[in-house]
C-alpha atoms as a PDB file:
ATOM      1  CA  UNK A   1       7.136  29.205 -40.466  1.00  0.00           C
ATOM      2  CA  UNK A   2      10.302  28.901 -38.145  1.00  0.00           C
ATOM      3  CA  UNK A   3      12.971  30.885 -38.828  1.00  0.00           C
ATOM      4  CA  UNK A   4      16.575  31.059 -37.253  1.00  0.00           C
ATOM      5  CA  UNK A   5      19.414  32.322 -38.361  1.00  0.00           C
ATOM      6  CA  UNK A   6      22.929  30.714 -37.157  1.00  0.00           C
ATOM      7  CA  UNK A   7      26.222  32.321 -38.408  1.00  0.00           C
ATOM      8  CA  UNK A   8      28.798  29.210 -38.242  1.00  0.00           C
ATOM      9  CA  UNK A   9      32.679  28.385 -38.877  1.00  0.00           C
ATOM     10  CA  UNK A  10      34.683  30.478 -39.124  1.00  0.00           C
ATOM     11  CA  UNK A  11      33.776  32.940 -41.763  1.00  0.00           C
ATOM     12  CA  UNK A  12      30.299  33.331 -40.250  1.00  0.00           C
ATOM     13  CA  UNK A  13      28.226  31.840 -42.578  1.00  0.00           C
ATOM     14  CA  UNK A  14      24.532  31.760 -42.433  1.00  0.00           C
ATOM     15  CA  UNK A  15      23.147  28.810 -41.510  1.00  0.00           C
ATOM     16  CA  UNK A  16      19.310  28.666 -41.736  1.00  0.00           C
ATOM     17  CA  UNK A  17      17.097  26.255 -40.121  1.00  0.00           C
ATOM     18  CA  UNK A  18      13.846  26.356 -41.184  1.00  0.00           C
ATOM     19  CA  UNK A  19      10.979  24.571 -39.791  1.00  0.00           C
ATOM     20  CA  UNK A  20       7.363  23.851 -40.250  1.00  0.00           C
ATOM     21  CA  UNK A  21       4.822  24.256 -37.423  1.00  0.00           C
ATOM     22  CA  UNK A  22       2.515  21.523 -37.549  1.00  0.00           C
ATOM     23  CA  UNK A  23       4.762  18.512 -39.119  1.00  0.00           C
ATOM     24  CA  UNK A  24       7.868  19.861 -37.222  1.00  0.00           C
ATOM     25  CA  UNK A  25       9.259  18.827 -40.217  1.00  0.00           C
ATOM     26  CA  UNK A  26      13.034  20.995 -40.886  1.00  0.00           C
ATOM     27  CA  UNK A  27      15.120  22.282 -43.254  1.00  0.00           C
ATOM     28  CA  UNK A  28      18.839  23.264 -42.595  1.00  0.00           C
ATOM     29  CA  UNK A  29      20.458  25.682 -45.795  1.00  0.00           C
ATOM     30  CA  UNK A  30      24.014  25.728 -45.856  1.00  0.00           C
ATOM     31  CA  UNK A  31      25.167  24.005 -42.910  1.00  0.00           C
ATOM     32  CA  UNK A  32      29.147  25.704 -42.638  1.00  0.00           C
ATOM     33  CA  UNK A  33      30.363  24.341 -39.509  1.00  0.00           C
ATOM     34  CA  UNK A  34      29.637  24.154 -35.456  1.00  0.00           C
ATOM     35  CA  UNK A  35      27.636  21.017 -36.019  1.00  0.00           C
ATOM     36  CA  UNK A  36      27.060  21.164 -32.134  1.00  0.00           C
ATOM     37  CA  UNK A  37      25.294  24.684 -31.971  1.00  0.00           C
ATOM     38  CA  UNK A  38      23.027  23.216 -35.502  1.00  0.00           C
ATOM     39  CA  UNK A  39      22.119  20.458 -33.731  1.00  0.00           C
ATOM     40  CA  UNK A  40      21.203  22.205 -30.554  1.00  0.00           C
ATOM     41  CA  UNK A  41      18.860  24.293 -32.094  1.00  0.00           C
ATOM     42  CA  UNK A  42      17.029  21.567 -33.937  1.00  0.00           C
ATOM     43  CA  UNK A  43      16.826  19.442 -30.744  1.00  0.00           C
ATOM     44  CA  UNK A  44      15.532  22.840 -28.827  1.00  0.00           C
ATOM     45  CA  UNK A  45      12.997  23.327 -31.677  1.00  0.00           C
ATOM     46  CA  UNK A  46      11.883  20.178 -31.585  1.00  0.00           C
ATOM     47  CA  UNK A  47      12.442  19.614 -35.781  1.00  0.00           C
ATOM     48  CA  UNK A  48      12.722  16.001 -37.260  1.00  0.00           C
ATOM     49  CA  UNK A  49      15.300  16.978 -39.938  1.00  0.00           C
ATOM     50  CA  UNK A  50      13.962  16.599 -43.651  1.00  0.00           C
ATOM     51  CA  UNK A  51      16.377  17.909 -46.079  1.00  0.00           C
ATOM     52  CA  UNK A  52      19.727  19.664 -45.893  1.00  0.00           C
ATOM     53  CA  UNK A  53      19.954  22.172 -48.940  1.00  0.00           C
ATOM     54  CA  UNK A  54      23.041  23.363 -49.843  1.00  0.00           C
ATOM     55  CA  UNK A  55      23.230  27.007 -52.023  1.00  0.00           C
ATOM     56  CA  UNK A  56      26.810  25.684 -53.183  1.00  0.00           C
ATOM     57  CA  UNK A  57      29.642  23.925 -52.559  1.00  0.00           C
ATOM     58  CA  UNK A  58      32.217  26.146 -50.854  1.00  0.00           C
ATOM     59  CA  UNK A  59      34.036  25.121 -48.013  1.00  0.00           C
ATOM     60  CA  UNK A  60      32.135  27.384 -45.412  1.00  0.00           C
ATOM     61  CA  UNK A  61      28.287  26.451 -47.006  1.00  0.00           C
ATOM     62  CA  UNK A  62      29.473  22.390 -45.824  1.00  0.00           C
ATOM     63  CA  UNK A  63      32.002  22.337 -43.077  1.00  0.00           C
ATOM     64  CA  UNK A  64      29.365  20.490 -40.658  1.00  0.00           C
ATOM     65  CA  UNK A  65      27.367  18.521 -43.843  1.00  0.00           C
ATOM     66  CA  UNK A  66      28.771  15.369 -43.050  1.00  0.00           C
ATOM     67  CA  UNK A  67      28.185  15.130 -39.396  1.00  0.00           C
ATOM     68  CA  UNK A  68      24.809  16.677 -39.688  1.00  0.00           C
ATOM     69  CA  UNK A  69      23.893  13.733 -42.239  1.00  0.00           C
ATOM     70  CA  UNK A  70      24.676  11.162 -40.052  1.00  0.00           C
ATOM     71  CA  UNK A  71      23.142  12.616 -37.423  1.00  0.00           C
ATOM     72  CA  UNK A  72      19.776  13.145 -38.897  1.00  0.00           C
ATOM     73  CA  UNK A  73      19.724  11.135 -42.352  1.00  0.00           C
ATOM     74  CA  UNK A  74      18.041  14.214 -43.879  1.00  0.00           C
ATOM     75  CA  UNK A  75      18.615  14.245 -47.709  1.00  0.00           C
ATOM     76  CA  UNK A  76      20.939  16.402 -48.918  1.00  0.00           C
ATOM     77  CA  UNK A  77      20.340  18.765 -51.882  1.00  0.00           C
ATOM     78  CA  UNK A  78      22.297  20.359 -54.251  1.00  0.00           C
ATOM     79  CA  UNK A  79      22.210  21.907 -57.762  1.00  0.00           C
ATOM     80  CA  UNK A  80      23.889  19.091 -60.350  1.00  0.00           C
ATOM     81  CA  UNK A  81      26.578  21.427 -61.349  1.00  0.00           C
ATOM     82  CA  UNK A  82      28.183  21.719 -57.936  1.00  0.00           C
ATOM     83  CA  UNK A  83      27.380  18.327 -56.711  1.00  0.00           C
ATOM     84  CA  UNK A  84      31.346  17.421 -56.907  1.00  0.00           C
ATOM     85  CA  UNK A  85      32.087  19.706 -54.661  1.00  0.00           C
ATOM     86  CA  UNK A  86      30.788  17.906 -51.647  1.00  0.00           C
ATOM     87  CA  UNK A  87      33.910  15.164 -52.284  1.00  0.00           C
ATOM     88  CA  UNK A  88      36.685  16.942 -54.287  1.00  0.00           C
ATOM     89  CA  UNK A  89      38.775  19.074 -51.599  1.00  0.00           C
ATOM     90  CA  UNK A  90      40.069  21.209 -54.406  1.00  0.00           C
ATOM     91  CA  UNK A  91      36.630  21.665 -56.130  1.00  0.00           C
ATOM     92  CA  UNK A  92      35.492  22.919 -52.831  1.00  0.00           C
ATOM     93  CA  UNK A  93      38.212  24.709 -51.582  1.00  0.00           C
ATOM     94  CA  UNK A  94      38.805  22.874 -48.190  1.00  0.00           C
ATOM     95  CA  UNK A  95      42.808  21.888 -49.798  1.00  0.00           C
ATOM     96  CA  UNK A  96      43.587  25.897 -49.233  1.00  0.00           C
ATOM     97  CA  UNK A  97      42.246  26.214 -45.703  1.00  0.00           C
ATOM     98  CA  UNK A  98      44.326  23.156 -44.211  1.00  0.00           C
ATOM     99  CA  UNK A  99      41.385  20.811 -43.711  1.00  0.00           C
ATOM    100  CA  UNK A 100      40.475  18.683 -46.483  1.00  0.00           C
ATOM    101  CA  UNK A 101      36.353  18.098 -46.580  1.00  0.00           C
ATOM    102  CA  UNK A 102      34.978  15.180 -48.453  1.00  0.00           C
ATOM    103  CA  UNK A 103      31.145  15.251 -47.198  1.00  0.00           C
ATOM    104  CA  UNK A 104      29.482  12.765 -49.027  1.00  0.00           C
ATOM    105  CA  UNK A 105      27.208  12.542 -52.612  1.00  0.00           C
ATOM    106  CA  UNK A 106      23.874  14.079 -52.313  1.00  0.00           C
ATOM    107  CA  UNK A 107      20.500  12.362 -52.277  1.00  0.00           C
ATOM    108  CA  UNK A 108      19.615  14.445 -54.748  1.00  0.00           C
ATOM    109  CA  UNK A 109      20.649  16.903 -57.659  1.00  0.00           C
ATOM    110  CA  UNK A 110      18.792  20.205 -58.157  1.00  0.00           C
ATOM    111  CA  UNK A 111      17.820  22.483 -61.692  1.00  0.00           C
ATOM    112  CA  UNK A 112      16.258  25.542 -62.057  1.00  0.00           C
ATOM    113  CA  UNK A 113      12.520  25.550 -61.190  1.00  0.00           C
ATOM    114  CA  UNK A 114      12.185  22.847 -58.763  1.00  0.00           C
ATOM    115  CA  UNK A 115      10.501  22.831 -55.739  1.00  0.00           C
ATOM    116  CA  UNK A 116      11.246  21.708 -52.298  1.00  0.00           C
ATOM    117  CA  UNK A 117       8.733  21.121 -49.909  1.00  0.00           C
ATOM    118  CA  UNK A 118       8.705  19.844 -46.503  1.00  0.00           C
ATOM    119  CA  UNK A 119       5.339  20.314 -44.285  1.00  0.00           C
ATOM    120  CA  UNK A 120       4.052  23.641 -45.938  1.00  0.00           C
ATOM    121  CA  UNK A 121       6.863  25.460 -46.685  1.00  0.00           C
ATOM    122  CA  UNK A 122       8.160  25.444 -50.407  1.00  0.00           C
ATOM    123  CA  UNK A 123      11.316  26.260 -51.508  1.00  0.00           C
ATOM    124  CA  UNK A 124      11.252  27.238 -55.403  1.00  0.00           C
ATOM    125  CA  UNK A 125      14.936  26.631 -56.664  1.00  0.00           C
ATOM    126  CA  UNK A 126      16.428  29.711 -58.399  1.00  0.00           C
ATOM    127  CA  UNK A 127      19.788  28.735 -60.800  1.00  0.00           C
ATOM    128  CA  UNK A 128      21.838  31.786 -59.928  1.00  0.00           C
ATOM    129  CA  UNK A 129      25.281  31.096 -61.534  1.00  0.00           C
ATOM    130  CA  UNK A 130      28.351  33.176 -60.993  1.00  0.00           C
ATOM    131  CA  UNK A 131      29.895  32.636 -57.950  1.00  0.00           C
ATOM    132  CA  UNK A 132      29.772  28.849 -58.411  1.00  0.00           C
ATOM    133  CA  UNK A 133      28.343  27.238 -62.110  1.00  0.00           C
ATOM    134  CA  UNK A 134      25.805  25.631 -59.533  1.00  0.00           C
ATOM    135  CA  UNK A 135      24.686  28.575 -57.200  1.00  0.00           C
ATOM    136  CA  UNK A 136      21.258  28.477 -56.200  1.00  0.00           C
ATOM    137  CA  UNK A 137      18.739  30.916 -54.546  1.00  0.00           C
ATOM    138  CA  UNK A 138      16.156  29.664 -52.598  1.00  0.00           C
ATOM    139  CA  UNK A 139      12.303  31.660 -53.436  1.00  0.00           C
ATOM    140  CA  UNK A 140       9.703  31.719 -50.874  1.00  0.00           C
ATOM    141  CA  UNK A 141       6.370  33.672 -50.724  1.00  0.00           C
ATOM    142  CA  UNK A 142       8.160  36.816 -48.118  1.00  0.00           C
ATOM    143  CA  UNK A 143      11.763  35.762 -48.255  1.00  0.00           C
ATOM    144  CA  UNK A 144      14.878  34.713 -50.998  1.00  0.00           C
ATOM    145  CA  UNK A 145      17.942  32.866 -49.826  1.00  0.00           C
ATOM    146  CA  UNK A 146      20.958  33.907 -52.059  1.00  0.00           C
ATOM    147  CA  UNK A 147      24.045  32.081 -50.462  1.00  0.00           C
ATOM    148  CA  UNK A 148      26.966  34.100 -51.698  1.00  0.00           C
ATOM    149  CA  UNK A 149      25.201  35.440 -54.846  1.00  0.00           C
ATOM    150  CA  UNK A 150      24.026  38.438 -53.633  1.00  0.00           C
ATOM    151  CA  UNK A 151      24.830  40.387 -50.018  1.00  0.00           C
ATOM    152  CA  UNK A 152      23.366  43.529 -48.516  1.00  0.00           C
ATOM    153  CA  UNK A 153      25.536  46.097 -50.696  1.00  0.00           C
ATOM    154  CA  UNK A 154      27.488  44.182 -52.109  1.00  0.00           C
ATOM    155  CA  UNK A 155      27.895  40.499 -54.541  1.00  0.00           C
ATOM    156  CA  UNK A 156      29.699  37.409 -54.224  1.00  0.00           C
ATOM    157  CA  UNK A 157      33.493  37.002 -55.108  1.00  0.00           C
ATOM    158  CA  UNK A 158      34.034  35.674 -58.458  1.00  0.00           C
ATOM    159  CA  UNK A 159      37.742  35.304 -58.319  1.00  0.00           C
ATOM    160  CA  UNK A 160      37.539  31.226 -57.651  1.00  0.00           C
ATOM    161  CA  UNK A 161      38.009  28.475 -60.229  1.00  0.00           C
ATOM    162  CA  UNK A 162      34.798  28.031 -62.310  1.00  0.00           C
ATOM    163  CA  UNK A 163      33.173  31.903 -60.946  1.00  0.00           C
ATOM    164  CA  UNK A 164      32.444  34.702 -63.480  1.00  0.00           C
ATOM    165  CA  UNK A 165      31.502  38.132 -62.997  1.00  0.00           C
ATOM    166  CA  UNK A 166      29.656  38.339 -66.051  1.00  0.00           C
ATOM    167  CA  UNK A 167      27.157  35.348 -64.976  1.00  0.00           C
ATOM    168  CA  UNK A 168      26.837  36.321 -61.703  1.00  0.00           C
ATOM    169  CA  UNK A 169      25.347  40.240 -62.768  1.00  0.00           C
ATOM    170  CA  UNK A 170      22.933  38.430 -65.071  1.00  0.00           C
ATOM    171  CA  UNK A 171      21.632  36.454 -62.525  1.00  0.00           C
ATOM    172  CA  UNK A 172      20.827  38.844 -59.778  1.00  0.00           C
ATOM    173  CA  UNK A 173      19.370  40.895 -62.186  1.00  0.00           C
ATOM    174  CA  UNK A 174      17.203  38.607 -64.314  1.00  0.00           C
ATOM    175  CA  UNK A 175      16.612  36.108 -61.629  1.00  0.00           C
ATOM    176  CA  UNK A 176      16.625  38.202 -58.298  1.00  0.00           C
ATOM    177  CA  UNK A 177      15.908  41.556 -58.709  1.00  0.00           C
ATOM    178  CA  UNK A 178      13.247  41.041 -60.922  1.00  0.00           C
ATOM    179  CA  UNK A 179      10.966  40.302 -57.834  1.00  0.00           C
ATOM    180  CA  UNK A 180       9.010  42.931 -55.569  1.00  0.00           C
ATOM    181  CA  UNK A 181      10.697  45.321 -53.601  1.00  0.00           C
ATOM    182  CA  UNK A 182       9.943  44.028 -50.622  1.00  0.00           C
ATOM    183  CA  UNK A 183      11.156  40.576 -50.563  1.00  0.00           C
ATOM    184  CA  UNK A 184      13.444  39.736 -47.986  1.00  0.00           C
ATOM    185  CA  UNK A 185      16.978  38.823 -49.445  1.00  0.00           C
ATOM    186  CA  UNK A 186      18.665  36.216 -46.350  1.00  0.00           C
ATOM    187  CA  UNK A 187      22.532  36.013 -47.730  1.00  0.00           C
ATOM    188  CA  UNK A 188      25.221  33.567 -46.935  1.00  0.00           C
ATOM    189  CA  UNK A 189      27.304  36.111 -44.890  1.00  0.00           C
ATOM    190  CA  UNK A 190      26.494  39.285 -43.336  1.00  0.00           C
ATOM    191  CA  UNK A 191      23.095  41.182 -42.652  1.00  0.00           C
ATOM    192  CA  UNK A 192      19.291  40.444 -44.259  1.00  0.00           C
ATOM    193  CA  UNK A 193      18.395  43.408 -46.699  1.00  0.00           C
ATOM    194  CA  UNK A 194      15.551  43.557 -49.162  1.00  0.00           C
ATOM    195  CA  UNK A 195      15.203  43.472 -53.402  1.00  0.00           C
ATOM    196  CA  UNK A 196      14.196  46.748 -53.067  1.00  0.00           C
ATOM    197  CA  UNK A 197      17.245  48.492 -50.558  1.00  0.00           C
ATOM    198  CA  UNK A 198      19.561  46.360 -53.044  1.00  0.00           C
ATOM    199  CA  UNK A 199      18.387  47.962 -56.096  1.00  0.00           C
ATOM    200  CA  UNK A 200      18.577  51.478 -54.840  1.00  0.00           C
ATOM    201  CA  UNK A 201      21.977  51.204 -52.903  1.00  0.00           C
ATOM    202  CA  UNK A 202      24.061  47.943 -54.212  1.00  0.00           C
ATOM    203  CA  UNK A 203      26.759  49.635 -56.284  1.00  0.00           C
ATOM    204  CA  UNK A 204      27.554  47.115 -58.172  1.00  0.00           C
ATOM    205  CA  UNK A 205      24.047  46.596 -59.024  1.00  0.00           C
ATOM    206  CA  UNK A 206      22.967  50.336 -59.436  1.00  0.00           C
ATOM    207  CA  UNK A 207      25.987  51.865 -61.673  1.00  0.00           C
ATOM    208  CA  UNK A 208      27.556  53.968 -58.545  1.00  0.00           C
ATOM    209  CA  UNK A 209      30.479  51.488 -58.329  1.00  0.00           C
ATOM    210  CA  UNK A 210      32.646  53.899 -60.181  1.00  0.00           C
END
């Protein structure tokens, strides 16, 4: 599988393009802005853009949504309970950074347990509340992508309209750290880490916050 990591916008958020080897079939997660540099890697890989999968609905997971849509007509995915974010500035948080985004609807709306596939790679959907009502992880066989659920060391902020702290704990644990130690966690911001490093040195995961 093809792998690249692209931190975009201005908050650095992780873009991930992933891509099959024999379809050349692609997948972009949480496409955040600097539509140019996404593109440029696709075109470089040589990917014929499938889906467009979006862990939420924050500003910085869909600053370059719209322009990669039209660009590559690749479906775009979300979980149903943060599908309004993609058109409602204030659901999404665009109003407070002084550039109003309304993407467009998605092609489709995501729950918990299903699967995206595109050439070989699957893509089991994890519902992963907390930050957003609609956060989603993303399961392969080696690898998890948590958007801004869970970082290396530390969790996402649940401070924002429609966030709790509460939900968000119960979902790392019960839906992420559950797995083997040596799955790969790929965050929205910030550094890769593993189930296993998180466990032993996330404090808010491990009771050494305090």
């Amino acid at each position: 599988m093809i792998l690249k990591i692209l931190p975009v916008g201005e908050l650095q958020t992780n873009c991930y393009i992933l891509g099959d080897e024999k379809t050349k079939q692609g997948v972009v997660i949480d496409p955040g802005g600097d539509f140019e540099i996404i593109e440029e890697h696709l075109k470089k890989l040589r990917l014929k853009l499938k889906y467009i999968v979006l862990t939420h609905g924050h500003v910085d997971h869909i600053g370059a949504l719209a322009q990669l849509k039209k660009a590559t007509r690749a479906e775009i995915l979300i979980h149903s309970k943060d599908s309004a974010m993609l058109y409602d500035p204030n659901q999404n948080l665009s109003t407070f950074s002084g550039d109003k985004i309304i993407a467009t609807k998605a092609d489709k709306l995501l729950e918990e347990g299903d699967i995206i596939q595109c050439g070989g790679i699957k893509l089991e959907v994890l519902h992963t509340p907390g930050h957003t009502p609609g956060s989603i992880s993303l399961l392969t066989d080696k690898m998890i992508f948590t958007g801004d659920a869970l970082f290396c060391g530390s969790i996402g902020r649940t401070d924002f309209p429609g966030s709790s702290y509460q939900k968000l704990i119960s979902s790392i644990k019960d839906k992420i750290l559950t797995k083997e130690d040596d799955l790969i966690i790929y965050p929205g911001h910030g550094p890769s880490s593993t189930v296993g490093e998180e466990k032993r040195n996330n404090p808010f995961l491990n009771g050494n916050l305090f």
